[in-house]
N, C-alpha and C. Protein backbone atom coordinates (compact mmCIF):
# COMPACT_ATOMS: atom_id res chain seq x y z
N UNK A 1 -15.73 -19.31 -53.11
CA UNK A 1 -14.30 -19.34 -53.39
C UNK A 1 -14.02 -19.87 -54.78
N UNK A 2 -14.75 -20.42 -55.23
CA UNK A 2 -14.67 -21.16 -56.21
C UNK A 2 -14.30 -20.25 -57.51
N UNK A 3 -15.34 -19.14 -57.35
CA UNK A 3 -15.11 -18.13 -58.82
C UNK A 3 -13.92 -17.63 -58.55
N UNK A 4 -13.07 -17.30 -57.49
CA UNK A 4 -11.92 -16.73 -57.54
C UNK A 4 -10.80 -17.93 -58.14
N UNK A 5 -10.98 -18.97 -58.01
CA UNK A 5 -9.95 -20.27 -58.03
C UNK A 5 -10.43 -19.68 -59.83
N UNK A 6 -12.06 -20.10 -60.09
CA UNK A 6 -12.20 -20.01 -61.55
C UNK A 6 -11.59 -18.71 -62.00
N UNK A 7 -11.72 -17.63 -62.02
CA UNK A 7 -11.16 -16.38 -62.64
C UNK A 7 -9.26 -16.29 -62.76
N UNK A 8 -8.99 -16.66 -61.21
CA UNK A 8 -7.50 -16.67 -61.36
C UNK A 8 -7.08 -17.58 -62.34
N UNK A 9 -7.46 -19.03 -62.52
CA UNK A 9 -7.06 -19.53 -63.68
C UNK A 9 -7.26 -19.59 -65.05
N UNK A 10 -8.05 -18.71 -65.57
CA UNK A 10 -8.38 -18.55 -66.73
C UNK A 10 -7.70 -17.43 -66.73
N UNK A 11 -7.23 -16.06 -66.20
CA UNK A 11 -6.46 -15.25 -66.27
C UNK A 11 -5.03 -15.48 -66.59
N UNK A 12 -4.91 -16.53 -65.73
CA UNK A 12 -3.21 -16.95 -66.55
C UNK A 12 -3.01 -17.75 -66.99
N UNK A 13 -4.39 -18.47 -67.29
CA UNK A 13 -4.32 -19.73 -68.76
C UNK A 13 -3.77 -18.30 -70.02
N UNK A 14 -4.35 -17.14 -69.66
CA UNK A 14 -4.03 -16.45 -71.13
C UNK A 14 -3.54 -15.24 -70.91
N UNK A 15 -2.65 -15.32 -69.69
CA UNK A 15 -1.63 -14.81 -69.51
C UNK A 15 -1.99 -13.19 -69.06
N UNK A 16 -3.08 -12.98 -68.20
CA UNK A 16 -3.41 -11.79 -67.64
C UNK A 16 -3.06 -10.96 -66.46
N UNK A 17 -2.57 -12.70 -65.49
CA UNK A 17 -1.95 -12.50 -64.51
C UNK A 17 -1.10 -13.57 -64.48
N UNK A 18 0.26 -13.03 -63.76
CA UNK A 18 1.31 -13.71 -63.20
C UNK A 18 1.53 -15.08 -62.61
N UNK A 19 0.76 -14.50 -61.45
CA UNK A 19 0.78 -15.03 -60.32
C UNK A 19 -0.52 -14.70 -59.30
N UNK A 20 -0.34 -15.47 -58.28
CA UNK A 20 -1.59 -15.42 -57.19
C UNK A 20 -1.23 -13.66 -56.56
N UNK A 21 0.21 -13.38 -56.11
CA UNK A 21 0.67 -12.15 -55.49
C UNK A 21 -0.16 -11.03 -56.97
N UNK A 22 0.16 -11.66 -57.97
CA UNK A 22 -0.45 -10.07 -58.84
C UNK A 22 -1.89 -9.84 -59.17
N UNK A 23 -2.23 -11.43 -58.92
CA UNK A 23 -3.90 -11.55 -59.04
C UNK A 23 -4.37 -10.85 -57.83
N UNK A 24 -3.80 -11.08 -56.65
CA UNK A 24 -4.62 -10.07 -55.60
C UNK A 24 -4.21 -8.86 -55.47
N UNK A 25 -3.06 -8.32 -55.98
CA UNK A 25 -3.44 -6.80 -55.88
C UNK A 25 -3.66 -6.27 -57.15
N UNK A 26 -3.69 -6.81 -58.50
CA UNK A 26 -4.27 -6.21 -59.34
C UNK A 26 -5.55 -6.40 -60.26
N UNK A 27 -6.12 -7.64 -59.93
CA UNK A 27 -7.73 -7.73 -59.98
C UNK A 27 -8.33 -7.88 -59.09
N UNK A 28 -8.00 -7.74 -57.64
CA UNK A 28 -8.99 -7.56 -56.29
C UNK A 28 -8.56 -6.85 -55.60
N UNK A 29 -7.58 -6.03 -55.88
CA UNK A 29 -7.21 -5.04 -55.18
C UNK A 29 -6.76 -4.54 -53.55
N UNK A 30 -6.19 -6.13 -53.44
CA UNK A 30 -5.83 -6.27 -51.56
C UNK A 30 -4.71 -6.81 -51.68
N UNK A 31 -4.08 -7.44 -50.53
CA UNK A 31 -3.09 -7.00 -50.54
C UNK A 31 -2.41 -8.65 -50.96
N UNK A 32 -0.99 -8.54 -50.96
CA UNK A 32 -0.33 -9.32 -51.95
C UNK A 32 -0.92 -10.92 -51.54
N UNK A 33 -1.11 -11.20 -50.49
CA UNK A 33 -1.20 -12.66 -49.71
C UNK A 33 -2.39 -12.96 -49.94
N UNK A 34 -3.43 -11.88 -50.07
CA UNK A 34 -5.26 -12.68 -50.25
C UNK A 34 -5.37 -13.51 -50.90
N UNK A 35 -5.27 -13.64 -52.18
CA UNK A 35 -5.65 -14.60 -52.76
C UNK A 35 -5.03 -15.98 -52.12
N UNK A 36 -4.42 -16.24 -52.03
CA UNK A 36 -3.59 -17.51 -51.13
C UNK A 36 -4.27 -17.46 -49.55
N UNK A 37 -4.39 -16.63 -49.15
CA UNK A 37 -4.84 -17.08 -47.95
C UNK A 37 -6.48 -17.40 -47.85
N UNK A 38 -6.91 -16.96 -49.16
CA UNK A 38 -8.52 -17.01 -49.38
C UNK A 38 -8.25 -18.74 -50.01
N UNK A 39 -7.83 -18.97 -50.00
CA UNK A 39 -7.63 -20.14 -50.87
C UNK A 39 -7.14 -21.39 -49.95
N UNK A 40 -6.40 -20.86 -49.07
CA UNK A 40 -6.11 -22.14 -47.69
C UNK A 40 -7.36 -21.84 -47.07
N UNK A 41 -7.97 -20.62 -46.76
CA UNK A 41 -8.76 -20.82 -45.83
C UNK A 41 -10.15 -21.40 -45.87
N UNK A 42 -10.72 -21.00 -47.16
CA UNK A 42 -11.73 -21.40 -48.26
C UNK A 42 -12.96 -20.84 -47.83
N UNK A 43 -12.05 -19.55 -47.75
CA UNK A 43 -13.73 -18.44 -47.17
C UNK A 43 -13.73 -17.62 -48.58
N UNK A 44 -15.64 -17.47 -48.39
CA UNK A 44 -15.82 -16.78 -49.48
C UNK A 44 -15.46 -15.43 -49.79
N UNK A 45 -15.54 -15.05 -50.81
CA UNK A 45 -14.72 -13.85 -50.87
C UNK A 45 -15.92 -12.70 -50.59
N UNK A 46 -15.78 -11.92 -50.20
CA UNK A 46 -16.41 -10.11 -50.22
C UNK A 46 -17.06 -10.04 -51.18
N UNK A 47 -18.23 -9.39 -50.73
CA UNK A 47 -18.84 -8.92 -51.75
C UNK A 47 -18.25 -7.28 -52.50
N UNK A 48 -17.36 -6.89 -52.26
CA UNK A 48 -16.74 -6.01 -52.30
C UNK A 48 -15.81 -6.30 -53.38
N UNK A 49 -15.21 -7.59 -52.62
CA UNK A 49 -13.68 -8.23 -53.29
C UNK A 49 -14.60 -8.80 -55.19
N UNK A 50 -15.75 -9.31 -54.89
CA UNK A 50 -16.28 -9.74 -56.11
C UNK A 50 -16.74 -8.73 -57.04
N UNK A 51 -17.48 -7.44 -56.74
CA UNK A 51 -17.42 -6.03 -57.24
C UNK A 51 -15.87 -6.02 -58.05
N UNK A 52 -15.00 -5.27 -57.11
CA UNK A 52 -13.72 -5.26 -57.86
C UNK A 52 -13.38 -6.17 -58.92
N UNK A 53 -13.33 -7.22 -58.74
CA UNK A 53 -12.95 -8.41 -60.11
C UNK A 53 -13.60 -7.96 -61.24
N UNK A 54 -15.42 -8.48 -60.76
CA UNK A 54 -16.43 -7.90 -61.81
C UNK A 54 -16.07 -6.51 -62.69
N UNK A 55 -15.98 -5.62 -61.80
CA UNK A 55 -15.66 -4.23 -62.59
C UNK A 55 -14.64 -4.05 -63.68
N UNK A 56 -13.21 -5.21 -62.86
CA UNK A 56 -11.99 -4.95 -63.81
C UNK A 56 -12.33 -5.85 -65.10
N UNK A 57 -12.94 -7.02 -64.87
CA UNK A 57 -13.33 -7.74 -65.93
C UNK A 57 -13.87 -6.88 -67.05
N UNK A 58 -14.87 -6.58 -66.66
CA UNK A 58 -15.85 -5.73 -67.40
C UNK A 58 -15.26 -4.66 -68.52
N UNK A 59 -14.15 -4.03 -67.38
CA UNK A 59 -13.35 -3.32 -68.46
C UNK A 59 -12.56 -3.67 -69.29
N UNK A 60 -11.68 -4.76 -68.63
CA UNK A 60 -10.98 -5.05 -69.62
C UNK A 60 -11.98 -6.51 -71.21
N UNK A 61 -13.01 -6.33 -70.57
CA UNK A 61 -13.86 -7.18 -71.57
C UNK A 61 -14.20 -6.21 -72.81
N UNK A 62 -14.55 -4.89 -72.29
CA UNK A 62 -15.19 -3.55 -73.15
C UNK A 62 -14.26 -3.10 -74.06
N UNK A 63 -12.89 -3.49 -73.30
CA UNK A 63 -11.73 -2.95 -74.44
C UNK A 63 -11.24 -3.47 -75.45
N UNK A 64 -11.54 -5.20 -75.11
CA UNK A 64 -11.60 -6.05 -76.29
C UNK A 64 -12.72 -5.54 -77.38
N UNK A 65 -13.51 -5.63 -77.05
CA UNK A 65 -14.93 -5.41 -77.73
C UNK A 65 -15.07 -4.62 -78.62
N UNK A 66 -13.69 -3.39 -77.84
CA UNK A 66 -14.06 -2.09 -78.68
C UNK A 66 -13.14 -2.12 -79.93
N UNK A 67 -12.00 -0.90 -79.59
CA UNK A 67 -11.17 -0.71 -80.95
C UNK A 67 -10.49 -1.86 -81.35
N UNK A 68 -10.38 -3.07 -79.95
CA UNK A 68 -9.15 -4.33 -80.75
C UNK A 68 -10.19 -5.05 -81.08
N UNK A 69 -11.54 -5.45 -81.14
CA UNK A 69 -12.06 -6.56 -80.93
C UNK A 69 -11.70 -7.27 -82.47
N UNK A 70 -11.34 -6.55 -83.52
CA UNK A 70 -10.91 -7.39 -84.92
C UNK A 70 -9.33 -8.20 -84.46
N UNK A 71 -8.71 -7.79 -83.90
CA UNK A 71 -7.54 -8.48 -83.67
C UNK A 71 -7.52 -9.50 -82.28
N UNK A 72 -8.37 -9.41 -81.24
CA UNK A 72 -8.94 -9.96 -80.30
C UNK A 72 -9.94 -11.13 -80.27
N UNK A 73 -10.53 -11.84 -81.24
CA UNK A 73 -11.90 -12.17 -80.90
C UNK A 73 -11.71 -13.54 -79.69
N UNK A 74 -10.79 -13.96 -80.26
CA UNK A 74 -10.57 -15.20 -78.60
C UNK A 74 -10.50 -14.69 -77.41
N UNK A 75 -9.79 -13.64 -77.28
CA UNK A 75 -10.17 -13.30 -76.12
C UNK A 75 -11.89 -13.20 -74.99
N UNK A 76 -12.39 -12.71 -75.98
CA UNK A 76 -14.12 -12.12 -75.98
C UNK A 76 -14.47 -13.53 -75.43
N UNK A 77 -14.30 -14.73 -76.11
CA UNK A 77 -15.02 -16.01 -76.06
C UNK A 77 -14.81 -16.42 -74.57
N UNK A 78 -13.67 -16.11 -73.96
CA UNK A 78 -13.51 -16.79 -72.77
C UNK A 78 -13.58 -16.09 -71.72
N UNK A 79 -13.45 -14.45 -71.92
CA UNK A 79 -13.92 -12.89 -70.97
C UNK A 79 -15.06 -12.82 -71.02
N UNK A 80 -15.94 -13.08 -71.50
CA UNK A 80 -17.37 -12.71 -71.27
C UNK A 80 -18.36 -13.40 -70.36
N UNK A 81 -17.67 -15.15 -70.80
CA UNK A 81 -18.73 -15.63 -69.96
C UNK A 81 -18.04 -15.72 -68.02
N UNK A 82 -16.56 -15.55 -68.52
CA UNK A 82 -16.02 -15.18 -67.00
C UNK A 82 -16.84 -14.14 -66.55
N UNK A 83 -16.86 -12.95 -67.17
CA UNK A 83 -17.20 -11.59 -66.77
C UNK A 83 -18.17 -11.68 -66.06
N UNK A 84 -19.76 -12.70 -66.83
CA UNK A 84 -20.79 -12.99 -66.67
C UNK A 84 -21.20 -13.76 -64.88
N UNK A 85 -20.30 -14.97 -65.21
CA UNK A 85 -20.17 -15.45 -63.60
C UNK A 85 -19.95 -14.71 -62.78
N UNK A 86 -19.33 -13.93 -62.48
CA UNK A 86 -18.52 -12.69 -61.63
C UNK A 86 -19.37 -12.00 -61.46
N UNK A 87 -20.36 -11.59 -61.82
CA UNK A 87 -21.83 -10.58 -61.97
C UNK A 87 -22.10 -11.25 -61.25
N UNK A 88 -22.73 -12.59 -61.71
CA UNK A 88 -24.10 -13.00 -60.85
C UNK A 88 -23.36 -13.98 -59.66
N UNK A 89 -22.14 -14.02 -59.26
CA UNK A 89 -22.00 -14.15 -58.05
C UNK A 89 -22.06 -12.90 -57.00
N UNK A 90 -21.82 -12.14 -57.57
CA UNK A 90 -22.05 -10.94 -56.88
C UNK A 90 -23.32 -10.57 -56.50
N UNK A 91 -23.80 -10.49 -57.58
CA UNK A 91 -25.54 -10.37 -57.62
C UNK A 91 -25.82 -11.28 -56.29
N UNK A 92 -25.84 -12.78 -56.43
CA UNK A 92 -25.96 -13.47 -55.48
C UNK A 92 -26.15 -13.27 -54.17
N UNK A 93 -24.45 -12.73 -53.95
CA UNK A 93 -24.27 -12.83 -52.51
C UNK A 93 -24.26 -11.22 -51.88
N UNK A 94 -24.81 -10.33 -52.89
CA UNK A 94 -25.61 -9.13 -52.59
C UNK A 94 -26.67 -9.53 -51.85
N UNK A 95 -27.64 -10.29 -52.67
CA UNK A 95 -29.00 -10.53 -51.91
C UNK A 95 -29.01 -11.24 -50.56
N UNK A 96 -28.08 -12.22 -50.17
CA UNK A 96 -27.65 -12.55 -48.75
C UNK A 96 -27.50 -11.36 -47.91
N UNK A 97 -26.97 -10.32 -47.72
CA UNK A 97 -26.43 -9.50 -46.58
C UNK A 97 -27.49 -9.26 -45.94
């Protein structure tokens, strides 16, 4: 649970997401209440639900990187190594199932 607490707040330390309602349906892709209820309940998230994050990260990390990365570079510093965690929790709790 922890990387989701970590990702959601670095997302709107820099203003990527809203809120908890826009963090779960638009970087995990469920429905408006998950993230909050993943968060009272303090179950880990899906390996599914961690895929999705990972992926959107990823992209939106690649797009920095690419044509903005001259007008971007702070961004990069604090997306990447998010991006990075998000992998290898996944990775992780791949090898569990």
């Amino acid at each position: 649970m922890s990387i989701l607490i970590e990702a959601f707040e670095e997302l709107q330390k820099h203003g990527f997401t809203k809120s908890q309602v826009d963090f779960s349906k638009n970087w995990l892709s469920k429905s408006p209440r998950y993230y909050s209820m993943m968060k009272a309940t303090g179950k880990e998230p899906s390996v599914d639900v961690l895929a999705r994050l990972a992926c959107k990260l990823k992209q939106r990390k690649d797009l920095y990187e690419g044509p903005y990365v001259h007008r971007m570079p702070q961004i990069t510093n604090w997306l990447n190594p998010l991006t990075q965690k998000v992998w290898t929790e996944f990775y992780q709790q791949s090898l569990n199932l």
